[in-house]
N, C-alpha and C. Protein backbone atom coordinates (compact mmCIF):
# COMPACT_ATOMS: atom_id res chain seq x y z
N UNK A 1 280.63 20.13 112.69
CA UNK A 1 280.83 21.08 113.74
C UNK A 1 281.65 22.25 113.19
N UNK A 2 281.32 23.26 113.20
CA UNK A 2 281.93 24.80 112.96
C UNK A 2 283.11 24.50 113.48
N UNK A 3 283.33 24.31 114.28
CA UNK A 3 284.51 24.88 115.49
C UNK A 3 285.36 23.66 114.99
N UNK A 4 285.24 22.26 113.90
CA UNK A 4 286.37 21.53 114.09
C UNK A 4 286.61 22.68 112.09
N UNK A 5 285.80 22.62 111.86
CA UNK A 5 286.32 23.34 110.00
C UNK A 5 287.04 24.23 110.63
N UNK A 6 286.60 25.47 111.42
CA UNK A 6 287.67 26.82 112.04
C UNK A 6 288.74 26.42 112.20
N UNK A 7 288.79 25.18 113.15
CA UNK A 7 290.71 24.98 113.45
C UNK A 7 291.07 24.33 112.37
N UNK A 8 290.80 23.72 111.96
CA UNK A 8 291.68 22.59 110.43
C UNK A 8 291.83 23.91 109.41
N UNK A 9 291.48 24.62 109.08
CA UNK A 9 291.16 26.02 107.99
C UNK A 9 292.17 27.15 108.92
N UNK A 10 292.34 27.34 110.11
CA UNK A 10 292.80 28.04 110.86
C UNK A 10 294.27 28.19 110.58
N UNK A 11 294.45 26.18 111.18
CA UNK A 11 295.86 26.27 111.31
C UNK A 11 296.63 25.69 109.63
N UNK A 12 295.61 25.37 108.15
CA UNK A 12 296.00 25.27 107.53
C UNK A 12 296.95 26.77 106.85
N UNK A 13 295.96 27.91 107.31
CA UNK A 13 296.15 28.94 106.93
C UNK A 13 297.23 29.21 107.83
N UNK A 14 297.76 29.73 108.79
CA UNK A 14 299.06 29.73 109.55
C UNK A 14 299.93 29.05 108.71
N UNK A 15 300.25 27.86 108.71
CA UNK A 15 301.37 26.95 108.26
C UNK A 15 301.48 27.68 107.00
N UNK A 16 300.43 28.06 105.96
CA UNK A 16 300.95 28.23 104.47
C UNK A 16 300.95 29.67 103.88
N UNK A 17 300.39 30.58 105.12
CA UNK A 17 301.24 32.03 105.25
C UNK A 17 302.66 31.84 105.94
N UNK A 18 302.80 31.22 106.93
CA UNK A 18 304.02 31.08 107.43
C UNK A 18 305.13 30.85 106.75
N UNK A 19 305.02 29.83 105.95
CA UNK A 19 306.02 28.90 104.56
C UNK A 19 305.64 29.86 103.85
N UNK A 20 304.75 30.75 103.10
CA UNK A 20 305.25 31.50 101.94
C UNK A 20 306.20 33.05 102.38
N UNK A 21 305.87 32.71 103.55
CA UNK A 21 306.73 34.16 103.86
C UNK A 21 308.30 34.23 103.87
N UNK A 22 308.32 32.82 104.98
CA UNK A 22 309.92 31.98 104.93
C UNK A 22 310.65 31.88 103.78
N UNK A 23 309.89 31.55 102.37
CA UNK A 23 310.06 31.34 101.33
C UNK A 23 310.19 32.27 100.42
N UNK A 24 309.48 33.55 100.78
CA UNK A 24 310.17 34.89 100.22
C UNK A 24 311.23 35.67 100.73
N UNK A 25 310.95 35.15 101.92
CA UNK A 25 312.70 36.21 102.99
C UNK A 25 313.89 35.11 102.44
N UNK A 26 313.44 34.24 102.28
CA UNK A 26 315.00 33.07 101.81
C UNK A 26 315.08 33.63 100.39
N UNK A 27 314.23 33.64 99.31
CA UNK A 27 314.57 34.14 98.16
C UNK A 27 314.92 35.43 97.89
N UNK A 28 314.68 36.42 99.07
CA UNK A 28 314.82 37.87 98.72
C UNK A 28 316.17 37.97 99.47
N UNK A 29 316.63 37.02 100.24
CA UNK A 29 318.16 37.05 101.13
C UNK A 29 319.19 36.43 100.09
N UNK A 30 319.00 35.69 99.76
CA UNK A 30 319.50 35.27 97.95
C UNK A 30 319.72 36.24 97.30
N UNK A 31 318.98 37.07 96.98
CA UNK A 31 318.51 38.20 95.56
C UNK A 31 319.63 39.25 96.00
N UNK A 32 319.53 39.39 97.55
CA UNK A 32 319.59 40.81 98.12
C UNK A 32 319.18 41.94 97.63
N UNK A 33 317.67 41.70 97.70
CA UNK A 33 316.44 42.69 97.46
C UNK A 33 315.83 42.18 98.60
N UNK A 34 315.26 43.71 98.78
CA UNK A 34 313.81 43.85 99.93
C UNK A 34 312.88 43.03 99.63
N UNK A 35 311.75 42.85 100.27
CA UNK A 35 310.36 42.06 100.12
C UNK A 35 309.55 43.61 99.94
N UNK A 36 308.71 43.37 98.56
CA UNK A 36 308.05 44.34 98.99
C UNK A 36 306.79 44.26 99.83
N UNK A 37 306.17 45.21 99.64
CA UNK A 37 304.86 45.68 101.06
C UNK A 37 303.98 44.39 100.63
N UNK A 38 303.52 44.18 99.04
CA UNK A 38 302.51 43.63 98.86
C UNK A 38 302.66 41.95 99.15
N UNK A 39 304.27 41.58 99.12
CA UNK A 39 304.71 39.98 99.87
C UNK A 39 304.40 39.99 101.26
N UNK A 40 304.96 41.29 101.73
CA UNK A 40 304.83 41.06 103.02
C UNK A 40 303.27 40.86 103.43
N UNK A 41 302.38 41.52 102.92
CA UNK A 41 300.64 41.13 103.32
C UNK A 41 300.40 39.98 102.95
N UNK A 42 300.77 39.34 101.44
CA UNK A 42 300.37 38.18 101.44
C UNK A 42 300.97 37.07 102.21
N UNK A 43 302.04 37.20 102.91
CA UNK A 43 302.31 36.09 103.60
C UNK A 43 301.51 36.43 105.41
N UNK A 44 301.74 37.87 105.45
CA UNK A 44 301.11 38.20 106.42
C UNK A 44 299.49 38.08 106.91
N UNK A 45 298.39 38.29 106.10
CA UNK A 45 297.25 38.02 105.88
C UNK A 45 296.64 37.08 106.03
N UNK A 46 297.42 35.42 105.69
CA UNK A 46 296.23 34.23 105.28
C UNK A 46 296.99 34.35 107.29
N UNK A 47 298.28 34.33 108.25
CA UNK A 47 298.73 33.70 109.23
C UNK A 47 297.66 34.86 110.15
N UNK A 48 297.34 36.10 110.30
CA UNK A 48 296.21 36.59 110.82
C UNK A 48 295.01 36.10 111.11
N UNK A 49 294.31 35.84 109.93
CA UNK A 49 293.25 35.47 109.41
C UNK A 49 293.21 33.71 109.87
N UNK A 50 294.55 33.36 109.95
CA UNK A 50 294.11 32.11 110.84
C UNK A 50 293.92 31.67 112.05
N UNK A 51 294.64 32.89 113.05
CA UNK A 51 294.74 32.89 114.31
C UNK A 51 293.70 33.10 114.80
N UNK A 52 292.48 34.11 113.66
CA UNK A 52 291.31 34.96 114.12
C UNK A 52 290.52 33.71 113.81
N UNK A 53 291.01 32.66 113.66
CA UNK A 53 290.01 31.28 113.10
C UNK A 53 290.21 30.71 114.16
N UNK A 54 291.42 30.48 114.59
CA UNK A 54 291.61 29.90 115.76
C UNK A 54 290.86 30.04 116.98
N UNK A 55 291.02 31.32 117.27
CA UNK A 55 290.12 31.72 118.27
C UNK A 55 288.89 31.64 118.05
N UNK A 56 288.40 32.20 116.93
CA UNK A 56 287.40 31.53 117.18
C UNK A 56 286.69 29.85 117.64
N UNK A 57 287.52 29.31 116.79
CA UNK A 57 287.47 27.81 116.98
C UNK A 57 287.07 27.64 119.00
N UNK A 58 288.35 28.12 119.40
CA UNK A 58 288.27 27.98 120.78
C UNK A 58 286.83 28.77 121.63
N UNK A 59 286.96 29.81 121.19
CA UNK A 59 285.28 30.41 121.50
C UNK A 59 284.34 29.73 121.32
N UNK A 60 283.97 28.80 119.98
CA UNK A 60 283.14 27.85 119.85
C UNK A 60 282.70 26.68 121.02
N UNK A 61 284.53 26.42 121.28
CA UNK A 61 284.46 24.99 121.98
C UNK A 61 284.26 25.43 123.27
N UNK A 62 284.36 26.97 123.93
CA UNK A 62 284.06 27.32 125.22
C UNK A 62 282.57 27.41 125.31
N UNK A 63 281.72 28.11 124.04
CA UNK A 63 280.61 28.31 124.93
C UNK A 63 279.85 26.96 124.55
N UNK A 64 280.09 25.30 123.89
CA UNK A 64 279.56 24.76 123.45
C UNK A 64 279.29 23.49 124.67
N UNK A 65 278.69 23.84 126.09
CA UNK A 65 279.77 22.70 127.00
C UNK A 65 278.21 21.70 127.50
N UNK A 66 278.43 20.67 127.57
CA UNK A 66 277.60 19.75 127.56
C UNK A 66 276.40 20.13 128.77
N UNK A 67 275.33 20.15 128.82
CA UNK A 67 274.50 20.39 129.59
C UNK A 67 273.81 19.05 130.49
N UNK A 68 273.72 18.12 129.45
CA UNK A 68 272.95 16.97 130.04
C UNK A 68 273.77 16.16 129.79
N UNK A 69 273.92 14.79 131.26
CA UNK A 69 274.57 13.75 131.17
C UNK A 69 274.67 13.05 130.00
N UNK A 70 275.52 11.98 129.47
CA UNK A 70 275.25 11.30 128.27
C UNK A 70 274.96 9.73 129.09
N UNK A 71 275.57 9.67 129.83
CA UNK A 71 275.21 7.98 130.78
C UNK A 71 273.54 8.31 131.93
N UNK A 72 272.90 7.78 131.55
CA UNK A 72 271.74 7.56 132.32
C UNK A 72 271.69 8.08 134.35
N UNK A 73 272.99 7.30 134.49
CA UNK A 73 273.77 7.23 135.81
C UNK A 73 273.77 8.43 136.57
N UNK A 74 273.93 9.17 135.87
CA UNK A 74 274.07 10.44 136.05
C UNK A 74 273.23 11.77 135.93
N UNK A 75 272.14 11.24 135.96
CA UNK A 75 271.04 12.17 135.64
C UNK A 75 270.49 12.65 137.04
């Protein structure tokens, strides 16, 4: 299913833009140096790019909605 790879890929990507970013503002608060532009995209970029997964994910699971009973019973 598309929509379960989107969220597992989604929110892998969140968590490990998230942690590399954390992980450069802690090392650059250490340094006392700025982050430059190009840290800030890469930590910024993969946590975008996962949210836009996310949603999608959820778009998937909205327009995907069962049409026909699965129990007989109910037909």
């Amino acid at each position: 299913n598309p929509g379960s790879i989107q969220l597992v890929t989604g929110l892998l990507m969140i968590l490990s833009g998230a942690w590399f970013g954390i992980e450069q503002w802690h090392r650059g608060s250490i340094a006392g140096s700025p982050a430059t532009s190009g840290t800030v995209m890469l930590a910024s970029l993969p946590v975008l790019l996962g949210f836009q997964l996310l949603l999608s994910a959820l778009n998937y699971d909205i327009q995907n909605v069962p049409t026909k009973p699965i129990h007989p019973q109910f037909e």
